[in-house]
N, C-alpha and C. Protein backbone atom coordinates (compact mmCIF):
# COMPACT_ATOMS: atom_id res chain seq x y z
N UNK A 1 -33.59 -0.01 34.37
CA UNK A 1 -33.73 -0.38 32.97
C UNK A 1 -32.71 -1.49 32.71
N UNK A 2 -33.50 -2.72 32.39
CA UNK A 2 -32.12 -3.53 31.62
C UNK A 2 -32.40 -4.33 30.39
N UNK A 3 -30.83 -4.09 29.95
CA UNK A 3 -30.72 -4.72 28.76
C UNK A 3 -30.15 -6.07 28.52
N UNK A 4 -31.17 -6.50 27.80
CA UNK A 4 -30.31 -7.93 27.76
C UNK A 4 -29.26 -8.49 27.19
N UNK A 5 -28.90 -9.46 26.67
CA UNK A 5 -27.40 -10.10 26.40
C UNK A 5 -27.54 -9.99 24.71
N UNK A 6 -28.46 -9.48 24.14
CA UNK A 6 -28.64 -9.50 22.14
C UNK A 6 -28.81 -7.47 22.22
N UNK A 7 -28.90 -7.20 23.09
CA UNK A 7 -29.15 -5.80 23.04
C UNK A 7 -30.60 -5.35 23.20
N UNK A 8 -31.49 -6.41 23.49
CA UNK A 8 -33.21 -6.11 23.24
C UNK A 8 -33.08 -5.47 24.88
N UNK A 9 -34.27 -4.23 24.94
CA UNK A 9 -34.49 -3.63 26.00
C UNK A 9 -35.97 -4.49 27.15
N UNK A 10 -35.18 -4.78 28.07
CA UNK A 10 -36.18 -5.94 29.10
C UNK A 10 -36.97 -5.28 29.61
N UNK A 11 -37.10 -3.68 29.67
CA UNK A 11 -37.95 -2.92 30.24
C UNK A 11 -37.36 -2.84 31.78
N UNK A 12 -37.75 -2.07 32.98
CA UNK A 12 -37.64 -1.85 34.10
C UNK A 12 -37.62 -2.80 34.96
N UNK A 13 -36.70 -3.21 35.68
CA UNK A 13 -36.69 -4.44 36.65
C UNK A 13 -36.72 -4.50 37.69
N UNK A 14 -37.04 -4.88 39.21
CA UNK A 14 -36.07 -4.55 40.17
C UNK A 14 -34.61 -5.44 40.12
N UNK A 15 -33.64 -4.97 41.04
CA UNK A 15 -32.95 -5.56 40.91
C UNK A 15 -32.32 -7.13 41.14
N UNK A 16 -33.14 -8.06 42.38
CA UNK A 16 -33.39 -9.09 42.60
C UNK A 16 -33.78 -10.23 41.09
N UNK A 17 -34.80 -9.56 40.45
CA UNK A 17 -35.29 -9.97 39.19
C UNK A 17 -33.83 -9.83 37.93
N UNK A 18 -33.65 -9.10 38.20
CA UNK A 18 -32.56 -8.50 36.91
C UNK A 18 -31.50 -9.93 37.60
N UNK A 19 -30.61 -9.93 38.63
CA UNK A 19 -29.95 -10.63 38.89
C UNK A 19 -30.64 -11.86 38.57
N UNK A 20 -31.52 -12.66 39.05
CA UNK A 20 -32.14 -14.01 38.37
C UNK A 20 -31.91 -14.26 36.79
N UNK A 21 -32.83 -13.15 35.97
CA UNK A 21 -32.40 -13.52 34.93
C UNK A 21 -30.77 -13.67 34.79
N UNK A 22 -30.26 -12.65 34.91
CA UNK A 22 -28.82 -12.63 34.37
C UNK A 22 -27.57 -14.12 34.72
N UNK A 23 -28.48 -14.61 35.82
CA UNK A 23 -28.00 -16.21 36.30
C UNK A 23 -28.53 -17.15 35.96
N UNK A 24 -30.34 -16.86 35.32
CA UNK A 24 -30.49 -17.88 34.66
C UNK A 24 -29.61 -17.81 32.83
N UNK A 25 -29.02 -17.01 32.53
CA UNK A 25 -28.77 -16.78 31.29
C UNK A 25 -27.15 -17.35 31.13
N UNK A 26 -26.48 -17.47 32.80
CA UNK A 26 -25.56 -17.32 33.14
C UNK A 26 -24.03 -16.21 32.51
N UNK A 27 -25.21 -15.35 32.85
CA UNK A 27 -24.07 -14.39 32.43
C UNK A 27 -23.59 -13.41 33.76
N UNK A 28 -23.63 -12.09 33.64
CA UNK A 28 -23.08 -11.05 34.65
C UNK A 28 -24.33 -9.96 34.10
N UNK A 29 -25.03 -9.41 35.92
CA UNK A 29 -25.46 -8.23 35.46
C UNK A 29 -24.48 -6.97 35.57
N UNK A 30 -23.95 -6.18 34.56
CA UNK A 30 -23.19 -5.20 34.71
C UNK A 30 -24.22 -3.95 34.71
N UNK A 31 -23.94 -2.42 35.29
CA UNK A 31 -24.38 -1.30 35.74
C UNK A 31 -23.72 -0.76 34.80
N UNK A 32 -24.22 -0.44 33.56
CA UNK A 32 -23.71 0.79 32.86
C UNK A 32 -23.82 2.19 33.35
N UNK A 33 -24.68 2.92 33.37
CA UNK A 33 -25.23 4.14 33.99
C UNK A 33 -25.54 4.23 35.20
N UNK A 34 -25.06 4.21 35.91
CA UNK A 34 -25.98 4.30 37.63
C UNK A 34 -26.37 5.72 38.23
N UNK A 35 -25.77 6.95 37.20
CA UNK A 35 -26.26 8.28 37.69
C UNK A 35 -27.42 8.32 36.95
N UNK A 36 -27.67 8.01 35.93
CA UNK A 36 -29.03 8.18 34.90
C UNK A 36 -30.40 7.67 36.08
N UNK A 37 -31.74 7.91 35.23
CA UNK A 37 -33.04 8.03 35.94
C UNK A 37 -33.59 7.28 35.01
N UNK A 38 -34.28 6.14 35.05
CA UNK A 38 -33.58 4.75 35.93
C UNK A 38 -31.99 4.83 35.42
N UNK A 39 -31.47 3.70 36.52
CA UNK A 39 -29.95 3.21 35.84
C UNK A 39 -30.22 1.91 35.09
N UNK A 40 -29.56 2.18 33.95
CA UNK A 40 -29.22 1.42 33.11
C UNK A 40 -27.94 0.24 33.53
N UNK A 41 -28.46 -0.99 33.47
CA UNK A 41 -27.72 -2.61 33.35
C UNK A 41 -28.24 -2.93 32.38
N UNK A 42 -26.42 -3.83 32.04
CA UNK A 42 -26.88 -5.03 31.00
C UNK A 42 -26.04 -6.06 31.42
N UNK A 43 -27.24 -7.03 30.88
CA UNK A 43 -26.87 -8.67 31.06
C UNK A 43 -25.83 -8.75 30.10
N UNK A 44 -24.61 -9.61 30.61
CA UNK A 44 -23.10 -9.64 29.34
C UNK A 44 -22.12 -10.65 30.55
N UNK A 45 -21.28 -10.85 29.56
CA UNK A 45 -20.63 -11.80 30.38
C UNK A 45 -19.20 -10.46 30.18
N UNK A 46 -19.06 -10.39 31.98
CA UNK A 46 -17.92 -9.37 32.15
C UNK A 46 -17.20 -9.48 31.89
N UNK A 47 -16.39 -10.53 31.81
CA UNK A 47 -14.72 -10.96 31.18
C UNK A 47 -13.98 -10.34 29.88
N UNK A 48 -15.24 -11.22 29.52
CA UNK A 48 -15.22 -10.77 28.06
C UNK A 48 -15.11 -9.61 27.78
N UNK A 49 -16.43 -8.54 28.49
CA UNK A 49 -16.28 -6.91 27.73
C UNK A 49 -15.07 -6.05 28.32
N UNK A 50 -14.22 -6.98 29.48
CA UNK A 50 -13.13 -6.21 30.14
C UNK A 50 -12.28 -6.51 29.15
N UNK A 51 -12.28 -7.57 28.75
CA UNK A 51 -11.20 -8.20 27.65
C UNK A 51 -11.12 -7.20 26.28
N UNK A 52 -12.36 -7.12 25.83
CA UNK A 52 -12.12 -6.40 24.71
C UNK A 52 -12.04 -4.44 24.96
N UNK A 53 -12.36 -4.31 25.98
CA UNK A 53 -12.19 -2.96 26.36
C UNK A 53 -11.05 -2.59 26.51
N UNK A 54 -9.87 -4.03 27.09
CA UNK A 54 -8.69 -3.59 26.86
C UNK A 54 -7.63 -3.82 25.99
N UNK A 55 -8.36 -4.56 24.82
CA UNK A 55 -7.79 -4.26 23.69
C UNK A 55 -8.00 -3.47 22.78
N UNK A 56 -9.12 -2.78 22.91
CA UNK A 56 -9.11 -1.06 22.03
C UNK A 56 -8.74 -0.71 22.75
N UNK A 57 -8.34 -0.27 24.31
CA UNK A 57 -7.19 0.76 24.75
C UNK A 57 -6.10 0.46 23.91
N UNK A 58 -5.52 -0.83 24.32
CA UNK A 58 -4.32 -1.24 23.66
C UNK A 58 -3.95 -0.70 22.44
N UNK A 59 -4.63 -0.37 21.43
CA UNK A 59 -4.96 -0.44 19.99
C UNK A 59 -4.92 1.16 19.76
N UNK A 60 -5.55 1.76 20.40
CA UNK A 60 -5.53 3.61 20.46
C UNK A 60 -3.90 3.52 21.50
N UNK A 61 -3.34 3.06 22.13
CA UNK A 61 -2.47 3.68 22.61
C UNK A 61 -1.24 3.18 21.36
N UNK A 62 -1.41 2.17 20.59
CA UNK A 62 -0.54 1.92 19.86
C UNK A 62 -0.36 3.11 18.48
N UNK A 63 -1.83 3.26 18.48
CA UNK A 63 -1.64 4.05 17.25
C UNK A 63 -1.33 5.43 17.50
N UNK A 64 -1.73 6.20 18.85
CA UNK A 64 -1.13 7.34 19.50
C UNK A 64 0.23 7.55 19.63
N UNK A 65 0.74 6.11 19.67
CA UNK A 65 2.65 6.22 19.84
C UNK A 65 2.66 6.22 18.00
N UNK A 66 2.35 5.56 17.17
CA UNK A 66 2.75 5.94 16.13
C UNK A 66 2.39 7.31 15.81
N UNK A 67 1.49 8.22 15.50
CA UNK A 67 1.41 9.44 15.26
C UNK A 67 2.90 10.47 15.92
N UNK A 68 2.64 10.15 17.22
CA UNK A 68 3.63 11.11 18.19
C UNK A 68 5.05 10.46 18.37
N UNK A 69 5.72 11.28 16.97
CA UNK A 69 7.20 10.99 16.54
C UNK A 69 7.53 11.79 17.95
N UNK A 70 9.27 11.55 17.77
CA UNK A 70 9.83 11.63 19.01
C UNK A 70 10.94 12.37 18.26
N UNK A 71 11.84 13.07 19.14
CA UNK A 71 13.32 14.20 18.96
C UNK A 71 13.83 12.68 19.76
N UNK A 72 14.75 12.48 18.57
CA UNK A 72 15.76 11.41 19.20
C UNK A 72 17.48 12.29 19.26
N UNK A 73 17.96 12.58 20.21
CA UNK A 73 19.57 12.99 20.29
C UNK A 73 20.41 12.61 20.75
N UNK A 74 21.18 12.91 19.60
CA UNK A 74 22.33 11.90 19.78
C UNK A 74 23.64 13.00 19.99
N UNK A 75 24.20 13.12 21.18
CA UNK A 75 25.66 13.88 20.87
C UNK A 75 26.72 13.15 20.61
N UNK A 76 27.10 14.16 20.14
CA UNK A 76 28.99 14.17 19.52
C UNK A 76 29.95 15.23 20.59
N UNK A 77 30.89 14.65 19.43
CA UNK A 77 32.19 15.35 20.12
C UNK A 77 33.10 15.55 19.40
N UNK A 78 33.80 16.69 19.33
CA UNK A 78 34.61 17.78 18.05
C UNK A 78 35.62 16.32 17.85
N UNK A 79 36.28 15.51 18.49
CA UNK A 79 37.24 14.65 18.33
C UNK A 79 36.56 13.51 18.44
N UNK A 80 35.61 12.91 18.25
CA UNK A 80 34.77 12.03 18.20
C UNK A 80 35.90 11.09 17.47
N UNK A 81 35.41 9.51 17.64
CA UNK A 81 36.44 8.57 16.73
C UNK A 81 35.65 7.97 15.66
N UNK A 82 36.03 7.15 14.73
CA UNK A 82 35.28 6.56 13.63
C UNK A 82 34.36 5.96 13.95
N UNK A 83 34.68 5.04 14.80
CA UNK A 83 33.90 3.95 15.33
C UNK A 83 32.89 4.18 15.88
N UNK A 84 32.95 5.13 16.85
CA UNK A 84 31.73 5.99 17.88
C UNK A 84 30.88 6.93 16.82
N UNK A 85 31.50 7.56 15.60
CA UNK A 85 30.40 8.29 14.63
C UNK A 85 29.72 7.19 14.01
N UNK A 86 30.14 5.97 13.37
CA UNK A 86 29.73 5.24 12.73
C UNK A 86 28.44 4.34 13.38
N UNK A 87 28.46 4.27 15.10
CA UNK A 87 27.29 4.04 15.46
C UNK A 87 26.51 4.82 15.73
N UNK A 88 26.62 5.89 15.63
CA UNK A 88 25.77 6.70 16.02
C UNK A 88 25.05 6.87 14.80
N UNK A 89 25.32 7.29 13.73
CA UNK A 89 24.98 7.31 12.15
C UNK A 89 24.56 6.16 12.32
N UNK A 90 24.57 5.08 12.18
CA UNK A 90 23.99 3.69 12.19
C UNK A 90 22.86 3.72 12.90
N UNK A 91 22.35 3.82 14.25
CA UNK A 91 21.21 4.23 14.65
C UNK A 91 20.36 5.70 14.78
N UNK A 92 21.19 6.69 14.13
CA UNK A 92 19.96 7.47 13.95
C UNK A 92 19.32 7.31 12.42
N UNK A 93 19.95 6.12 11.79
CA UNK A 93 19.28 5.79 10.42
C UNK A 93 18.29 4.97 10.83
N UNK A 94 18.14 4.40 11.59
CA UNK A 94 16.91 3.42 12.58
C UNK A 94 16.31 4.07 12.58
N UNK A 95 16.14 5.27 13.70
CA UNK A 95 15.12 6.11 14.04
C UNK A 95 14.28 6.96 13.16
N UNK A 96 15.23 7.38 12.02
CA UNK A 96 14.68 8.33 10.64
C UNK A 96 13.95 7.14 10.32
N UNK A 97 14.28 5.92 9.67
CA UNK A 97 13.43 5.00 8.87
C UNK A 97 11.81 5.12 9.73
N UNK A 98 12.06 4.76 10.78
CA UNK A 98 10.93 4.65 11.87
C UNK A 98 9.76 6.11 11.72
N UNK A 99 10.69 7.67 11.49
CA UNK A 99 10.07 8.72 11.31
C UNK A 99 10.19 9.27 12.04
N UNK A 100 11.16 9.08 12.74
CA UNK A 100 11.60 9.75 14.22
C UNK A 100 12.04 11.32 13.61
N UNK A 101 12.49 12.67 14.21
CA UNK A 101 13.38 13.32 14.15
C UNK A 101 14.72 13.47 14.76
N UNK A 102 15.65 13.59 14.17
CA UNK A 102 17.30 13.66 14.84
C UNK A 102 17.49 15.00 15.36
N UNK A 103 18.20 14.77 16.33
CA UNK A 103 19.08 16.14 16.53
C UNK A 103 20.65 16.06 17.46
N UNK A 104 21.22 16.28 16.40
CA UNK A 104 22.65 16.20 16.56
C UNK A 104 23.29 17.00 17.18
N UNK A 105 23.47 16.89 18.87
CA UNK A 105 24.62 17.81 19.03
C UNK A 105 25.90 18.10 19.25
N UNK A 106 26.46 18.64 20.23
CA UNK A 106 28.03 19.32 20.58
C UNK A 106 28.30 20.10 21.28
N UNK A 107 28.29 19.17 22.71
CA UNK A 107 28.80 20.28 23.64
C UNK A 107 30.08 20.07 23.85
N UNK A 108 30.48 21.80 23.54
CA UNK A 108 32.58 22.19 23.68
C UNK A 108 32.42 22.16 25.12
N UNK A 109 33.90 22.06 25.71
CA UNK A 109 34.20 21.73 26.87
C UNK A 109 35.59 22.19 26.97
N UNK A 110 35.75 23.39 27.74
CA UNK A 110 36.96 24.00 28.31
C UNK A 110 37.79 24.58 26.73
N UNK A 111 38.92 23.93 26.12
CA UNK A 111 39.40 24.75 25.17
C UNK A 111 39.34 24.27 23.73
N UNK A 112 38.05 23.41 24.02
CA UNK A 112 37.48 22.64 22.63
C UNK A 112 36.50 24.30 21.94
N UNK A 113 36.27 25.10 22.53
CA UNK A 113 35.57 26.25 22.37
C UNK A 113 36.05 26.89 21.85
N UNK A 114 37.77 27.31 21.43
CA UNK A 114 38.56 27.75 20.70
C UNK A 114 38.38 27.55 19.09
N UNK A 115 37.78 26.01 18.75
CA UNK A 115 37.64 25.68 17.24
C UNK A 115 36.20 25.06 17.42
N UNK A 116 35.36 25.84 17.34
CA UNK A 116 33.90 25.82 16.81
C UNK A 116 34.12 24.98 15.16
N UNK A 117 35.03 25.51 14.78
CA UNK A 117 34.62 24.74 13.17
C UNK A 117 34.56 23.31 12.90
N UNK A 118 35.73 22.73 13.87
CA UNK A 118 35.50 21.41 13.86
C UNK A 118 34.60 20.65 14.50
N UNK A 119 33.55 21.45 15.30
CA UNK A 119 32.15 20.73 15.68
C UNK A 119 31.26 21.37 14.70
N UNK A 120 31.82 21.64 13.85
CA UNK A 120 30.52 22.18 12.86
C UNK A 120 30.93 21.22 11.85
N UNK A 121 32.03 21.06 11.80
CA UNK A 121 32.52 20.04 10.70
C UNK A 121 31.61 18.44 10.75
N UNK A 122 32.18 18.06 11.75
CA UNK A 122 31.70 16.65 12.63
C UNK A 122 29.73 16.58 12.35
N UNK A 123 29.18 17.91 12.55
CA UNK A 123 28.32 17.89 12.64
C UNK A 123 27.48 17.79 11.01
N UNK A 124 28.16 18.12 9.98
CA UNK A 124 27.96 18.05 9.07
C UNK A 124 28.41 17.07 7.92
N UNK A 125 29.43 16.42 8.57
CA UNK A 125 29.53 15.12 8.11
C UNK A 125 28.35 14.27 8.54
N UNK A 126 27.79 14.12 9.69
CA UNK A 126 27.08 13.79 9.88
C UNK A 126 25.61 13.67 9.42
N UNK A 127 25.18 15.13 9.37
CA UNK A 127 24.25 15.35 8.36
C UNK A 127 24.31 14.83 6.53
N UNK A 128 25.46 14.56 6.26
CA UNK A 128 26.02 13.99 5.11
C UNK A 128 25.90 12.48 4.81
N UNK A 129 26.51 11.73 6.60
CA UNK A 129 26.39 10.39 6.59
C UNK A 129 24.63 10.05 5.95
N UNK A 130 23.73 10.71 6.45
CA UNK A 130 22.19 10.38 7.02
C UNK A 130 21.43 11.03 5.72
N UNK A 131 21.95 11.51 4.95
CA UNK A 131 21.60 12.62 3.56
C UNK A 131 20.65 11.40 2.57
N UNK A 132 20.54 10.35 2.90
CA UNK A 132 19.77 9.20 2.01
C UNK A 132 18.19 9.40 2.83
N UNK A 133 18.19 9.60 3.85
CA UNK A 133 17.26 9.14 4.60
C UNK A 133 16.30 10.70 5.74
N UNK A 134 17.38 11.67 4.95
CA UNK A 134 17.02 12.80 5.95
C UNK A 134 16.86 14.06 5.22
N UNK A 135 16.61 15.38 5.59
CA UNK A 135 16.50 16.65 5.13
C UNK A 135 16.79 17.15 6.60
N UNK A 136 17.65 18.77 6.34
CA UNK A 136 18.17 19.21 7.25
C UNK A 136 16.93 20.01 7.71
N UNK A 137 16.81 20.21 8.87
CA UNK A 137 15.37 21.09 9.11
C UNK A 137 16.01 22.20 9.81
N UNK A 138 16.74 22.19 10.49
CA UNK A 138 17.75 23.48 10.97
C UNK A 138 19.05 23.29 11.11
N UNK A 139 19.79 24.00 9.88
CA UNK A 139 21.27 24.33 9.97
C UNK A 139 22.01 24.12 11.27
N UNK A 140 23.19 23.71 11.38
CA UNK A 140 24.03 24.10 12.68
C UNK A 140 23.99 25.27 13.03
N UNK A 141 23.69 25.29 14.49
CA UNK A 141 24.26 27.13 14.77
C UNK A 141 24.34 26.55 16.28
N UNK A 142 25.03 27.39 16.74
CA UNK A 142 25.52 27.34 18.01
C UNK A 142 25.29 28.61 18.91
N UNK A 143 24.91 27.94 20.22
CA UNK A 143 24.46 28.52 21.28
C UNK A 143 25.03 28.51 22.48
N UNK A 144 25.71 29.31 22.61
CA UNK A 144 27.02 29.32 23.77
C UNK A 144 27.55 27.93 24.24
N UNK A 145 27.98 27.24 24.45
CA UNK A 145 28.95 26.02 24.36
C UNK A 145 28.23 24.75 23.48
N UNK A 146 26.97 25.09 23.24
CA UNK A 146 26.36 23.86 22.80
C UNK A 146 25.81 24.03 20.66
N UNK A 147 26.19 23.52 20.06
CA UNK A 147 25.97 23.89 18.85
C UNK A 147 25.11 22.35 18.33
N UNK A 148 23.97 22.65 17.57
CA UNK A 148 22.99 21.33 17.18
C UNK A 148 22.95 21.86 16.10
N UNK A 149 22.40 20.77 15.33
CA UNK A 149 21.55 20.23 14.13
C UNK A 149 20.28 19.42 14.02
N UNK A 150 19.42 19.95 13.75
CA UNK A 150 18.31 18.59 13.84
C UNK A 150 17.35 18.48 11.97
N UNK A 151 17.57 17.57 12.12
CA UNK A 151 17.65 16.43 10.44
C UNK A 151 15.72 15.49 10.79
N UNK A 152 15.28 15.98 9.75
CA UNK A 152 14.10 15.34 9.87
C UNK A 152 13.94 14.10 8.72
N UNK A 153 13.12 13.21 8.86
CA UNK A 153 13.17 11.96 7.59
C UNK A 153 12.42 12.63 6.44
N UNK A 154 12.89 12.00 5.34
CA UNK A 154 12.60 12.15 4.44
C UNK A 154 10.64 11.82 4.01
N UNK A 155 10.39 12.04 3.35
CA UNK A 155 8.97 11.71 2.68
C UNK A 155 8.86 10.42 1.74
């Protein structure tokens, strides 16, 4: 069965014939169906339908990465310095704008485990820095050396 280059059906061909036309038309005979009874070709110029076939992939994979937000984390540290919170707050305000989710953590290390409060502190300043752009989605709590937060964007 082939189809021609406007979509009109040419009726049954052999294939010798199908190729003629498709060179007098100068186009490409392509094999759509070849398990079907007849197989289905159509006359088309191949470039082209590879071309645009791979720009609706392109186009569904773009919009698949937008749907499917991402856990972006960022750790800290109970003695963290200004400078090092201040970028970090600085780009997880990137990622919220974007729609990302945050999650802030804190892993203690040897006798930083003694004052849990001040990684809860750190961690909630934090949540404080990002309070324009975020809602807390789960409280700090801590889980044997490692204590998180994760902050989702706002609406």
């Amino acid at each position: 069965m082939v189809i021609g280059p406007n979509g009109e059906q040419m009726g049954i061909k052999s294939r010798e014939d199908a190729l003629t036309v498709a060179s007098f038309a100068g186009l490409d005979l392509v094999l759509m169906s070849g398990n079907s009874t007849p197989a289905v070709a159509k006359i088309m110029d191949y470039n082209k339908y590879r071309y645009e076939k791979q720009k609706k992939q392109k186009e569904a994979m773009k919009k698949q990465r937008e749907t499917n937000k991402d856990l972006k984390e960022y750790r800290l540290s109970p003695d963290i310095d200004v400078h090092d919170f201040d970028t970090r707050v600085r780009n997880a305000m990137d990622y919220l704008l974007k729609g990302h989710k945050i999650k802030g953590f804190i892993r203690f290390k040897g006798r930083q485990l003694a004052h849990p409060e001040r990684g809860r502190e750190v961690l909630m300043r934090f949540a404080e820095k990002l309070n324009d752009y975020s809602v807390i989605e789960t409280q700090v709590k801590q889980d044997g050396k490692i204590m998180t937060i994760i902050l989702a964007p706002k609406k």
